[in-house]
C-alpha atoms as a PDB file:
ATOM      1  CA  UNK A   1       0.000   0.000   0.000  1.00  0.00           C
ATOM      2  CA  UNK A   2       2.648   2.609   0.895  1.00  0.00           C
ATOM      3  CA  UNK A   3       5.148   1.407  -1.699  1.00  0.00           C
ATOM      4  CA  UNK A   4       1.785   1.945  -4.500  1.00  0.00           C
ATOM      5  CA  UNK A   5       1.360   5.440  -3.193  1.00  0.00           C
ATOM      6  CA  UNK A   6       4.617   6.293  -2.783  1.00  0.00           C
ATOM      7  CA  UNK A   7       4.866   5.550  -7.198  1.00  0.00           C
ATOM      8  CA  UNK A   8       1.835   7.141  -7.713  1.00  0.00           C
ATOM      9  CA  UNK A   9       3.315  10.194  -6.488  1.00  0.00           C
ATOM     10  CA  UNK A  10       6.163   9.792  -8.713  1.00  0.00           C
ATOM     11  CA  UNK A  11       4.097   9.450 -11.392  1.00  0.00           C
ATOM     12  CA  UNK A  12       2.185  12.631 -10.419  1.00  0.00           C
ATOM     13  CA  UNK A  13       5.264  14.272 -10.023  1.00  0.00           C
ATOM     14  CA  UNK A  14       6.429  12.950 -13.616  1.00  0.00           C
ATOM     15  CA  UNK A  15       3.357  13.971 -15.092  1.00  0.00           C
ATOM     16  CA  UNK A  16       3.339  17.442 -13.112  1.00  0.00           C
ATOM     17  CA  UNK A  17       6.795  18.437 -14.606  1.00  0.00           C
ATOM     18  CA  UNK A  18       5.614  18.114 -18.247  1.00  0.00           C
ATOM     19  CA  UNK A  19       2.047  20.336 -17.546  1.00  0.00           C
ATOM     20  CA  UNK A  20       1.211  23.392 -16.036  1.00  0.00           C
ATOM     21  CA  UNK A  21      -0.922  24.015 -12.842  1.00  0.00           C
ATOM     22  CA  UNK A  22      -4.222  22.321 -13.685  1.00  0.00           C
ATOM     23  CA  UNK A  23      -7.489  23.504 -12.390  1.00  0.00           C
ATOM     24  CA  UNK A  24      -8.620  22.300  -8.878  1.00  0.00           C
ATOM     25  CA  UNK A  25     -11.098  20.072 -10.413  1.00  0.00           C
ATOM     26  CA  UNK A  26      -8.687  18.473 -12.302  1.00  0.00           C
ATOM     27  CA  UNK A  27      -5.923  18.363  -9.550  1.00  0.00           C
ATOM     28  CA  UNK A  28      -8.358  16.546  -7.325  1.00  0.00           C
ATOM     29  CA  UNK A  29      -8.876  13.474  -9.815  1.00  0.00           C
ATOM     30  CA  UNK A  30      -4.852  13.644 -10.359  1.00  0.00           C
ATOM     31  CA  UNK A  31      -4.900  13.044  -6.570  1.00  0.00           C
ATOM     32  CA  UNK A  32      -7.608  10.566  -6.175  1.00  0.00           C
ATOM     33  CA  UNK A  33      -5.170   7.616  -6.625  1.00  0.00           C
ATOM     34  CA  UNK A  34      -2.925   8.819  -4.025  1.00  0.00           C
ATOM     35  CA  UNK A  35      -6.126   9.321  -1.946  1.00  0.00           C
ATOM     36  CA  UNK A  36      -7.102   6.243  -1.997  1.00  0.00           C
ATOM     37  CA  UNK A  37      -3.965   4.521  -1.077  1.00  0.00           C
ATOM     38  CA  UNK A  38      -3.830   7.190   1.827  1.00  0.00           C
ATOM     39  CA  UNK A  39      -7.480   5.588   2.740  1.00  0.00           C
ATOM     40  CA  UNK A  40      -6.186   1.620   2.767  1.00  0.00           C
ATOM     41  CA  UNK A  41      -3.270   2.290   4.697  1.00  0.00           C
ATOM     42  CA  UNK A  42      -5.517   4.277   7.402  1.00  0.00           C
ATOM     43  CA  UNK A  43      -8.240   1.567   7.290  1.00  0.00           C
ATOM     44  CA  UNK A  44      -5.317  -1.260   7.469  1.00  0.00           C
ATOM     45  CA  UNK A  45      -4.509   0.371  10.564  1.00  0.00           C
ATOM     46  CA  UNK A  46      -7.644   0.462  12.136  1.00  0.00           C
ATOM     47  CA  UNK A  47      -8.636  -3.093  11.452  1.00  0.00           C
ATOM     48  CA  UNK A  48      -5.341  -4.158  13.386  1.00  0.00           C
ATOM     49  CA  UNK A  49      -5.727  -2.005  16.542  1.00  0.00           C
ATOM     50  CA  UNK A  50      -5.087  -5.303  18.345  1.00  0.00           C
ATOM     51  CA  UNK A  51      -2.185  -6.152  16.884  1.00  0.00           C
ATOM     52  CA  UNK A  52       1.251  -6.108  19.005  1.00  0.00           C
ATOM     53  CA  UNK A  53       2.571  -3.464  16.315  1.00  0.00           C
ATOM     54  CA  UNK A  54      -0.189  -1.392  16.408  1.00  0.00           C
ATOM     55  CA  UNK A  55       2.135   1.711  16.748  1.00  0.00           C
ATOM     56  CA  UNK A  56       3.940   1.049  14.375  1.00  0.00           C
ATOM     57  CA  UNK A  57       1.275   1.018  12.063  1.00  0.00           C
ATOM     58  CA  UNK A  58      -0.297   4.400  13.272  1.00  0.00           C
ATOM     59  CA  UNK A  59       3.542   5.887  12.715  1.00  0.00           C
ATOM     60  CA  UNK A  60       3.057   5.052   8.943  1.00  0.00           C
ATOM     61  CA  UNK A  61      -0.592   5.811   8.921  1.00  0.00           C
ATOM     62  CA  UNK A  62      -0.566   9.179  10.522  1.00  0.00           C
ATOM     63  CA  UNK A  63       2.629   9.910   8.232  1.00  0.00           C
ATOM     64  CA  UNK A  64       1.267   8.469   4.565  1.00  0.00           C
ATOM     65  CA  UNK A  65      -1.060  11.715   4.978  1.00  0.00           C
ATOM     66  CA  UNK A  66       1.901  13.767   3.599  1.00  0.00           C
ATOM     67  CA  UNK A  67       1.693  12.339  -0.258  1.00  0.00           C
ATOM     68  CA  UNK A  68      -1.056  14.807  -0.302  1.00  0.00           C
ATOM     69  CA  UNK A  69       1.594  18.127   0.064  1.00  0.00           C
ATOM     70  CA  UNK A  70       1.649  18.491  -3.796  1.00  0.00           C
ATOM     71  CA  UNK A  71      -2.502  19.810  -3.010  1.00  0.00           C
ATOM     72  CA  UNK A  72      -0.852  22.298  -0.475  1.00  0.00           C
ATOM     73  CA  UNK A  73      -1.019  25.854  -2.498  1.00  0.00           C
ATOM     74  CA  UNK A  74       1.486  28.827  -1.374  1.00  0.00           C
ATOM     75  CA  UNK A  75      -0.786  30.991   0.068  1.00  0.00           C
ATOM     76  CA  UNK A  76      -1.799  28.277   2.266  1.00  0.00           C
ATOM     77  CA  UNK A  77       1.648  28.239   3.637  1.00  0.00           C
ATOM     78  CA  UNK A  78       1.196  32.162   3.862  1.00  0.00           C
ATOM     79  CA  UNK A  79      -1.474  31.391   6.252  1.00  0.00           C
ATOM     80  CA  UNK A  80       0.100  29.130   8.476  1.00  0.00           C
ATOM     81  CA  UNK A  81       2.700  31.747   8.981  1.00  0.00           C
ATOM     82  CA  UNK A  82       0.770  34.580   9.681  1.00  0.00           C
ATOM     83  CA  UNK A  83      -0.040  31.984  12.878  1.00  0.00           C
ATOM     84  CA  UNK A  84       3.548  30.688  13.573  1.00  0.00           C
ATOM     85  CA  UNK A  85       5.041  34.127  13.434  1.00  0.00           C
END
């Protein structure tokens, strides 16, 4: 699951450095893959709360969320600053 999202981002990226920015629409069914694979590595989690490497598993879980920076726009990262500084 993480090794599938982790080369679906590549090939986002790949694709991504041939194009220019595409509308949000667009961007959001570029991202849907990646999504998903975000969603089955959450849900794999959950169905193994009992299991002796549970923590492990939320470690990768809670950090497979961060594929999704490419969605992140600038002035997004404008805002967070405004509340860091």
């Amino acid at each position: 699951m993480v090794h599938t999202g982790l080369k679906l981002e590549r090939a986002l990226l790949v694709t991504a450095s041939h194009c220019q920015h595409p509308a949000d629409s667009k961007l959001s069914d570029l991202l849907a893959p990646i999504s998903e694979q975000i969603k089955e590595v959450i849900t794999f989690r959950e169905k193994n709360r009992g299991s002796k490497l549970f923590n492990h598993l939320s470690a990768v879980s809670e950090s497979i969320q961060a594929l999704g920076w490419v969605a992140v726009a600038p002035n997004m990262n404008d805002a967070a600053m405004f509340y860091i500084n």
